[in-house]
Protein backbone atom coordinates (compact mmCIF):
# COMPACT_ATOMS: atom_id res chain seq x y z
CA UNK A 1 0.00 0.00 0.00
CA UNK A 2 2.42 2.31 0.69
CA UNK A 3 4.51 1.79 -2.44
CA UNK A 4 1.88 2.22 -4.42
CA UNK A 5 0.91 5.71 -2.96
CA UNK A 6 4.91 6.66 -3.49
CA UNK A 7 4.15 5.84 -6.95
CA UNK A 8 1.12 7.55 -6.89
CA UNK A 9 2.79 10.70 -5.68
CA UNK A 10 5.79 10.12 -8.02
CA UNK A 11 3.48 10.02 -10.76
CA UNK A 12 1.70 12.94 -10.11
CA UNK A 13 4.58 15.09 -9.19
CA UNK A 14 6.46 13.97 -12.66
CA UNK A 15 3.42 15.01 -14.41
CA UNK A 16 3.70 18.28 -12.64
CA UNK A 17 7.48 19.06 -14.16
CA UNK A 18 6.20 17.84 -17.50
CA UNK A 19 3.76 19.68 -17.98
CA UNK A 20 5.88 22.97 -16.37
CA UNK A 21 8.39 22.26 -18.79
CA UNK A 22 5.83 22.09 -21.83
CA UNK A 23 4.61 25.50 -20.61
CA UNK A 24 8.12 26.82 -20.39
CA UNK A 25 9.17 25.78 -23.78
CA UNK A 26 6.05 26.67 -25.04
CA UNK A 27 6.06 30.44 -24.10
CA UNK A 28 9.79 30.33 -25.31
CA UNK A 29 9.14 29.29 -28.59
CA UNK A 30 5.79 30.74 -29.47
CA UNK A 31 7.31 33.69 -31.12
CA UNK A 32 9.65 31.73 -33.23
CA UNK A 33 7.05 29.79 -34.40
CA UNK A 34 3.79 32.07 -34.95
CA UNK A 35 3.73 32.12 -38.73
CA UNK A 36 3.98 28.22 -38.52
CA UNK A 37 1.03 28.18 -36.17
CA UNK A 38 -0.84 30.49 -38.14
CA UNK A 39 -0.47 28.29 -40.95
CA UNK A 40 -1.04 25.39 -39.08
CA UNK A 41 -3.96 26.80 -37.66
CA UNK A 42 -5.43 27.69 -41.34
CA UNK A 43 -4.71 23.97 -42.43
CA UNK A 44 -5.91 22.28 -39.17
CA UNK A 45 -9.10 24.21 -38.87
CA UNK A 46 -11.28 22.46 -40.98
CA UNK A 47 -9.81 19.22 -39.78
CA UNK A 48 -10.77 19.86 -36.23
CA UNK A 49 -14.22 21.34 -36.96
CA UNK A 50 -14.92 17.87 -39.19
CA UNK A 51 -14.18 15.72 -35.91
CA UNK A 52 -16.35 17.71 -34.00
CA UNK A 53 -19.28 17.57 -36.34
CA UNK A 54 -17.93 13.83 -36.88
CA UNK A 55 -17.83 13.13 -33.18
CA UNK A 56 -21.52 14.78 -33.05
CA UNK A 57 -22.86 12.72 -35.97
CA UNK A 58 -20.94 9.58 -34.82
CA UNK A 59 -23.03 7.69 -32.40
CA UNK A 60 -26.15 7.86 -35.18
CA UNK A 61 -24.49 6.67 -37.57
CA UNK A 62 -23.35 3.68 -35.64
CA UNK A 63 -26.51 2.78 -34.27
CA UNK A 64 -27.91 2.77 -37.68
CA UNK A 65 -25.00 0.25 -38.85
CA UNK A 66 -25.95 -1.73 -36.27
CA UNK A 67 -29.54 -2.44 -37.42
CA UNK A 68 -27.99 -3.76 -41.00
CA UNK A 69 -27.88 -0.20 -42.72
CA UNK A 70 -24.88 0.20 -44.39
CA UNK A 71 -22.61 2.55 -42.92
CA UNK A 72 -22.61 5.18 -46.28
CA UNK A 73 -26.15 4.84 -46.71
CA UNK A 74 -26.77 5.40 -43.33
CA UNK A 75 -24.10 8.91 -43.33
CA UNK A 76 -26.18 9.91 -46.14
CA UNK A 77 -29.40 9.81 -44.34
CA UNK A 78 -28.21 11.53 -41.06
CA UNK A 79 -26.57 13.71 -43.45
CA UNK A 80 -30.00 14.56 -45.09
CA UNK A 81 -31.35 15.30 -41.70
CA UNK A 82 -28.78 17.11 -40.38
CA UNK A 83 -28.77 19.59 -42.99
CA UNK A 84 -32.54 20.17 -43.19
CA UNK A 85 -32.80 20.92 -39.04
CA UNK A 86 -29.53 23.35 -39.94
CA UNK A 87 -31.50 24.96 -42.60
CA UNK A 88 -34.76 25.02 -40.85
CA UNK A 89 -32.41 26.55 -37.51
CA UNK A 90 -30.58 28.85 -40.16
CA UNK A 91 -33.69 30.43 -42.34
CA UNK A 92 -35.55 31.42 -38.97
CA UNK A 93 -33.23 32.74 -36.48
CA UNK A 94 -30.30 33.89 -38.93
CA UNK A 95 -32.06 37.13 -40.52
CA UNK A 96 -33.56 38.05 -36.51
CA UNK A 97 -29.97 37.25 -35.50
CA UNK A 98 -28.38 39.87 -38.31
CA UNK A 99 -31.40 42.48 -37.55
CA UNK A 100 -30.74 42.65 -33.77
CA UNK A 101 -26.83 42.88 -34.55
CA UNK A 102 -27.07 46.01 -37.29
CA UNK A 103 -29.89 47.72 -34.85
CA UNK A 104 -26.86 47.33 -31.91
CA UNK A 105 -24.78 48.75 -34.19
CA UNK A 106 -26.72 51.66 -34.69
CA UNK A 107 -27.93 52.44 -31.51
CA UNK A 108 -24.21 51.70 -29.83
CA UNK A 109 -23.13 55.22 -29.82
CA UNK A 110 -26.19 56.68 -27.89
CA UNK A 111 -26.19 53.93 -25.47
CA UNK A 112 -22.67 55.27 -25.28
CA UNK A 113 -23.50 58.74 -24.14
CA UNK A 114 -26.28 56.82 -21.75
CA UNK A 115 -23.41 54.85 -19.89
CA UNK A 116 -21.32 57.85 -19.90
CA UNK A 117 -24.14 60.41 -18.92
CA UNK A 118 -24.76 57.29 -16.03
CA UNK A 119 -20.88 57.49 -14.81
CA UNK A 120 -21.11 61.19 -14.68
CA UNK A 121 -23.80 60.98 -12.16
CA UNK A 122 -22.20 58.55 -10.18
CA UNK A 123 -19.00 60.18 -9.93
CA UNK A 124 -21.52 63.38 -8.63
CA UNK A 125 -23.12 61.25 -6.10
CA UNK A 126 -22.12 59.91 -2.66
CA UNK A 127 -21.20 57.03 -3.90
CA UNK A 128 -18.84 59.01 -6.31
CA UNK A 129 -16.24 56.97 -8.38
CA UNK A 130 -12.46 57.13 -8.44
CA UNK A 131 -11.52 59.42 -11.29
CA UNK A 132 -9.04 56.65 -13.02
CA UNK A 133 -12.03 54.41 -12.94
CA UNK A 134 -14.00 56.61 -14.88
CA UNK A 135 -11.59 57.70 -17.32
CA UNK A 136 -11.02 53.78 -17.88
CA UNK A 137 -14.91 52.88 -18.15
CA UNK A 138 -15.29 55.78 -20.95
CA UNK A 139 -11.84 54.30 -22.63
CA UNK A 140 -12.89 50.96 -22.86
CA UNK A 141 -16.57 52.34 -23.96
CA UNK A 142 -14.93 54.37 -27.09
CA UNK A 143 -13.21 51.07 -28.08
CA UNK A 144 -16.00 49.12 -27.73
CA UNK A 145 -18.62 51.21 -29.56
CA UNK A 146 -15.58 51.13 -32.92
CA UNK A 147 -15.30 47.28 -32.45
CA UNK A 148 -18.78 46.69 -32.81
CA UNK A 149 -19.44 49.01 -35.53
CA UNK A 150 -15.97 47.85 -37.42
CA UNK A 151 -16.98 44.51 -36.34
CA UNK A 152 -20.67 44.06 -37.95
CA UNK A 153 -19.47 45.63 -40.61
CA UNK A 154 -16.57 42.39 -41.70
CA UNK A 155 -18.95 40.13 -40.82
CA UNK A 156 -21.71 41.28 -42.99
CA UNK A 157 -19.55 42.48 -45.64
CA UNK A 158 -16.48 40.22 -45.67
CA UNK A 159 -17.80 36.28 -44.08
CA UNK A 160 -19.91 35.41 -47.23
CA UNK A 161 -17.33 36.86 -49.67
CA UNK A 162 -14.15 35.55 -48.65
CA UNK A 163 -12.85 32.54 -51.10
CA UNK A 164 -10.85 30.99 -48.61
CA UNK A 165 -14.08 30.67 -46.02
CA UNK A 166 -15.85 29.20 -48.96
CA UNK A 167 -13.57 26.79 -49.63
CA UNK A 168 -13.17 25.62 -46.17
CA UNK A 169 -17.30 25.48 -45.91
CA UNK A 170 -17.40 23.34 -48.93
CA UNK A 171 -14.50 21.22 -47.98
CA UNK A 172 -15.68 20.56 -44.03
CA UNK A 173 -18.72 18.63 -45.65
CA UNK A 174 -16.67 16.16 -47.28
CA UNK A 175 -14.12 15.57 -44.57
CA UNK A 176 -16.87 15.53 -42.16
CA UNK A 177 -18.54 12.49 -44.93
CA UNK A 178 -15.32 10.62 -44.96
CA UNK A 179 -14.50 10.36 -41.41
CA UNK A 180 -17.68 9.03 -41.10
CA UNK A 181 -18.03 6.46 -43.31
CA UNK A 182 -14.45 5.43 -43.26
CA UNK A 183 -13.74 5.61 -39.53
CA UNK A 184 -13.19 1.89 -39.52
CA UNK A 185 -10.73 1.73 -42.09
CA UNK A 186 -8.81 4.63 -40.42
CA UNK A 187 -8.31 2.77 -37.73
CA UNK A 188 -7.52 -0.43 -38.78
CA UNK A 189 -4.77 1.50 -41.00
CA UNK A 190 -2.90 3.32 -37.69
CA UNK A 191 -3.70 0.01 -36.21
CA UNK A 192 -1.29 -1.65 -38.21
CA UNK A 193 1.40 1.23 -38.31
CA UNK A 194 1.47 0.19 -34.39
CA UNK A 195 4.18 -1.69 -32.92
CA UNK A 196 2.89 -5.27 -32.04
CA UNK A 197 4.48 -5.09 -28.49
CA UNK A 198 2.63 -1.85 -27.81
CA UNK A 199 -0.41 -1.96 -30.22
CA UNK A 200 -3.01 -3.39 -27.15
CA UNK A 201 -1.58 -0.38 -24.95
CA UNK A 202 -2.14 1.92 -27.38
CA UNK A 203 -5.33 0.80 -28.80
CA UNK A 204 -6.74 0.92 -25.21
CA UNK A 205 -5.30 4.42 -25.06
CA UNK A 206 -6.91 5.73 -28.00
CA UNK A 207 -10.02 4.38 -26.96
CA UNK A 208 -10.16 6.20 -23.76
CA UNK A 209 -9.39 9.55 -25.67
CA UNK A 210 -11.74 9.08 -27.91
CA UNK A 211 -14.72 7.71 -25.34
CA UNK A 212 -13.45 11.06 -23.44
CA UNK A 213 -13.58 13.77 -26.20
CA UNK A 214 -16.49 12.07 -27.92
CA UNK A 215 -18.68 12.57 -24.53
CA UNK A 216 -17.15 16.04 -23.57
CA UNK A 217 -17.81 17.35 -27.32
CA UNK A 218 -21.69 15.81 -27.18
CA UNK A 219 -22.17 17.18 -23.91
CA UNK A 220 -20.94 20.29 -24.31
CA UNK A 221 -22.77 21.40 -27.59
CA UNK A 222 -26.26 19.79 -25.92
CA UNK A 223 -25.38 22.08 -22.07
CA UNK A 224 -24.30 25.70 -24.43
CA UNK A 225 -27.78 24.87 -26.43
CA UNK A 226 -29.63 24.55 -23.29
CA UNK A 227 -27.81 27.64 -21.33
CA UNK A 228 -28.56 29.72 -24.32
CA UNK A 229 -32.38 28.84 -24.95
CA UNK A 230 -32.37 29.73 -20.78
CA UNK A 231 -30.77 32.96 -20.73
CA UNK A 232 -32.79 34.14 -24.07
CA UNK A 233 -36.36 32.99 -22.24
CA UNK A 234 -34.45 34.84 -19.15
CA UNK A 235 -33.85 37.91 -20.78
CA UNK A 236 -37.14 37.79 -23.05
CA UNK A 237 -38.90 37.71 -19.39
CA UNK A 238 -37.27 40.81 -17.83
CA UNK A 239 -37.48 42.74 -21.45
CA UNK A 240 -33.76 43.21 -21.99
CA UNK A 241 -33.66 43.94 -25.58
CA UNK A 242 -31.67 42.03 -28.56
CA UNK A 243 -32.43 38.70 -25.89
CA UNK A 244 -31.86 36.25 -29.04
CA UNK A 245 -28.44 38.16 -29.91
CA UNK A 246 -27.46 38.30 -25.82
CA UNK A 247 -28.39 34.66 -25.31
CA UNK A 248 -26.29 33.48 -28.71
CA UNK A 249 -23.02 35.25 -27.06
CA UNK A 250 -23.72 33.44 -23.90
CA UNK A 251 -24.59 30.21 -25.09
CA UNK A 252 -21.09 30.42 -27.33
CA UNK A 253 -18.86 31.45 -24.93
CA UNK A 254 -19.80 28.74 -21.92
CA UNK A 255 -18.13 26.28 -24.22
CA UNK A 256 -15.05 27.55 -22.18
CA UNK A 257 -15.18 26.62 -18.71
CA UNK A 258 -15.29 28.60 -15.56
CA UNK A 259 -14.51 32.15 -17.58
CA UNK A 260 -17.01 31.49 -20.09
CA UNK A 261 -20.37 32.44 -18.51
CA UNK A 262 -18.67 36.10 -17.29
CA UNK A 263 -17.70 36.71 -20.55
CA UNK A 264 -20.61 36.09 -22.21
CA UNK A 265 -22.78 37.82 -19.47
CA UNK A 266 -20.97 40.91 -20.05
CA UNK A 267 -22.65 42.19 -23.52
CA UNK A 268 -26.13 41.50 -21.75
CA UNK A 269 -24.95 43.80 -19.12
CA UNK A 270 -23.53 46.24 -20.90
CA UNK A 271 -27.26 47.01 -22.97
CA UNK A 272 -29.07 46.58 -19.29
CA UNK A 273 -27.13 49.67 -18.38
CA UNK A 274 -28.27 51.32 -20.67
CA UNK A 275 -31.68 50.78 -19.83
CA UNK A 276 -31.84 50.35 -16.01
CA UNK A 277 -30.26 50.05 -12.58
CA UNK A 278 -33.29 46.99 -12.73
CA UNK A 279 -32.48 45.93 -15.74
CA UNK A 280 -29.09 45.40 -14.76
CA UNK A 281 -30.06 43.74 -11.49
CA UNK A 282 -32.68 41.39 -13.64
CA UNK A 283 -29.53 40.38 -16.20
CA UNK A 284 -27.49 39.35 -12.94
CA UNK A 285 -30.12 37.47 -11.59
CA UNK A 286 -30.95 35.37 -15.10
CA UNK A 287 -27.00 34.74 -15.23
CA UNK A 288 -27.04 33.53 -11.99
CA UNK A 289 -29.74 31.28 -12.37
CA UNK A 290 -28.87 29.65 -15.43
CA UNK A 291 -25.03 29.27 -14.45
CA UNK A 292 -26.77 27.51 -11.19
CA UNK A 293 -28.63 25.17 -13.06
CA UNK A 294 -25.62 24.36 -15.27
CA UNK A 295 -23.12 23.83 -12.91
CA UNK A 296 -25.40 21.78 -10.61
CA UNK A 297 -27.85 20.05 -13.03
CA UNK A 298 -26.79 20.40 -16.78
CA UNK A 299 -22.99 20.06 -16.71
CA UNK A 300 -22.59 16.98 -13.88
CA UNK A 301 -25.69 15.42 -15.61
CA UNK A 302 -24.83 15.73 -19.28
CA UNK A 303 -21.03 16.39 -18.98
CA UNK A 304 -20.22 14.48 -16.19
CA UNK A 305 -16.71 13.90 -15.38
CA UNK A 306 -15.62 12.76 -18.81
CA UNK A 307 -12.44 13.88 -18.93
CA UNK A 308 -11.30 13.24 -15.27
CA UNK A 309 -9.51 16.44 -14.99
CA UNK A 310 -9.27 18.65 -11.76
CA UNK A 311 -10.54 22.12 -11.55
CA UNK A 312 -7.17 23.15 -10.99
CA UNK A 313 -5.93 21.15 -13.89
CA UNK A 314 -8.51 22.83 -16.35
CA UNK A 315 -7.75 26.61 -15.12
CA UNK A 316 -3.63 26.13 -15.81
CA UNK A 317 -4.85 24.60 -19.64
CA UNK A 318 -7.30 27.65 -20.25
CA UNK A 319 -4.20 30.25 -18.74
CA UNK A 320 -1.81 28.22 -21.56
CA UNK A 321 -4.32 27.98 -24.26
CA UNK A 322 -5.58 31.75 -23.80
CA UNK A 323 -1.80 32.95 -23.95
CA UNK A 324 -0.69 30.54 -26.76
CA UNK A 325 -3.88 30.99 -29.23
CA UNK A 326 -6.71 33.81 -27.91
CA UNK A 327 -10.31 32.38 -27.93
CA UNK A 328 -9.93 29.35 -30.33
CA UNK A 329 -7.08 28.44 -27.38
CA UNK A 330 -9.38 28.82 -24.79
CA UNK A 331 -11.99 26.45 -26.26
CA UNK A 332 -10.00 24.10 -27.36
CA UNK A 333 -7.39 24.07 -24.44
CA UNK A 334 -9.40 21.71 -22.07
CA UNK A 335 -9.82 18.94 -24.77
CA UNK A 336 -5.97 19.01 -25.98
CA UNK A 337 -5.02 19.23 -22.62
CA UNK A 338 -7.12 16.06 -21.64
CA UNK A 339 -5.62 14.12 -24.58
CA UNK A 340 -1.98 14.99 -23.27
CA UNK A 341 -3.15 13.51 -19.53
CA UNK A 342 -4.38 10.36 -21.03
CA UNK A 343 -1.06 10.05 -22.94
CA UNK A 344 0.74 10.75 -20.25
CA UNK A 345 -0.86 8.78 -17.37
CA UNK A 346 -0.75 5.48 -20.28
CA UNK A 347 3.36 6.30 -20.59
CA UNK A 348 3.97 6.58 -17.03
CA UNK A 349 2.16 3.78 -16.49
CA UNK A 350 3.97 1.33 -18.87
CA UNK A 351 7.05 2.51 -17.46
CA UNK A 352 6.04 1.67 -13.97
CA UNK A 353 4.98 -1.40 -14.66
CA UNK A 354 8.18 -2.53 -16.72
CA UNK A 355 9.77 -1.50 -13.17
């Protein structure tokens, strides 16, 4: 018993320095290397969007194989369905979503003046703010009204004209098609690239990575779907307005744990100011609520522990993933990081046992 909790503990501090030194060498080299993850990032894009549509589509499919349908007939028919609920999804809530997003573009710069009109009578009051506090607030207010209105500009003007997004949206479809009909011969074909000393390790491995990212992925997409249909019932309820754009940013951005929610709660609170000291008490409150009901209901019910990582463990990958690649390294730093435990715990644990 008590060599196995020195192992324990040598496993887990081992871990510790590899994954310091991975961070170290990381920070180090990311400048060298940003134009090769740039263009990495360009080329592995569609990949990774294709496995998460695949990983999505996956269990379907297989359950239809399993009834005798064969497996392309049967990623042709979830295909068919797929992309009529997208297009039903697309044609109704699309042209709302784009009129809510050009009328908070147009309105942005009195709702400026509002918020600043609103800090000038604080700073008057007893409750008077510090005067670097204010000067920041109206800063960060001038910046934001010029990203939103540069911002809804590119994406209406530059998302549907852009060659190489077009190429990648008619390109995901295929690779999403092959991965799924194929998936078999994939892995029979890395199968056999493994060594046949280490080919049951490994295959047991992979399988745990990919019973771990298939369940995170599902979950995930079926709690940010849920959190956002809350918060834009929420928000329709207290008669914040643009709830279907609001809801959208905070159903997006809870993909990324912990940090998410905030982030996405602060557009909503930004308009409530605008409106009311209630409205911006009635936006906290929905936030709250629906962030209560995911962490305690949706997440541990849905999500579960899939990926068997500790809330400690998941903050240090979203600090490395938010310095190494912004937003995208946010979202996807949980996942990757997960996938380097599982490799790691597997090679420590071969080692061990060859002790």
């Amino acid at each position: 018993m008590e060599r196995f909790s020195q192992r324990r503990l040598l496993n887990g501090s081992l871990l510790v320095f590899v994954l310091l030194g991975i961070l170290f060498l990381l920070v180090k080299i990311s400048p060298l290397f940003h134009t090769i993850f740039i263009f990495l990032k360009a080329i592995l894009g569609p990949f990774i969007i294709a496995v998460i549509f695949s990983y999505l589509l996956n269990p379907v499919v297989t359950l239809l194989s399993n009834q005798a349908v064969p497996r392309y007939l049967a990623v042709l028919f979830i295909y068919t369905v797929f992309i009529c609920v997208i297009a039903i999804i697309l044609t109704n809530l699309v042209p709302l979503f784009n009129h809510q997003l050009h009328q908070l573009a147009e309105h942005f710069p009195e709702w400026n003046q509002r918020v600043q009109l609103w800090i000038d009578q604080m700073n008057h009051s007893k409750d008077a703010l510090p005067e670097s506090v204010r000067l920041g607030i109206e800063k960060s207010l001038d910046r934001l009204e010029g990203t939103v209105t540069d911002g809804v500009g590119n994406i209406m003007g530059d998302l549907g004209s852009t060659l190489n997004q077009l190429f990648i949206a008619f390109v995901i479809p295929f690779l999403v098609y092959y991965m799924l009909k194929d998936v078999h011969v994939i892995e029979n074909t890395a199968v056999k690239l493994l060594p046949t000393k280490r080919r049951r390790e490994v295959i047991q491995m992979f399988r745990e990575i990919h019973e771990a990212l298939g369940n995170y992925i599902r979950g995930q997409l079926i709690v940010c779907v849920v959190v956002g249909v809350l918060a834009y019932i929420g928000y329709l309820f207290i008669g914040l307005p643009y709830p279907l754009l609001m809801a959208g940013i905070v159903s997006i951005f809870n993909v990324i744990p912990y940090i998410g929610p905030f982030i996405g709660a602060v557009p909503a609170l930004l308009v409530a100011v605008t409106v009311s000291k209630e409205m911006v008490f009635g936006v906290i409150i929905v936030n709250l609520i629906v962030q209560v009901l995911e962490g305690n209901i949706l997440s541990p019910q849905i999500v579960g522990r899939s990926l068997h990582m500790h809330p400690l463990f998941i903050i240090f990958a979203l600090l490395v993933g938010g310095e190494l690649g912004g937003i995208i390294g946010l979202i996807l730093a949980v996942p990757l990081f997960a996938v380097g435990k599982v490799i790691i715990d597997h090679t420590f644990r071969h080692y061990m046992n060859r002790e």
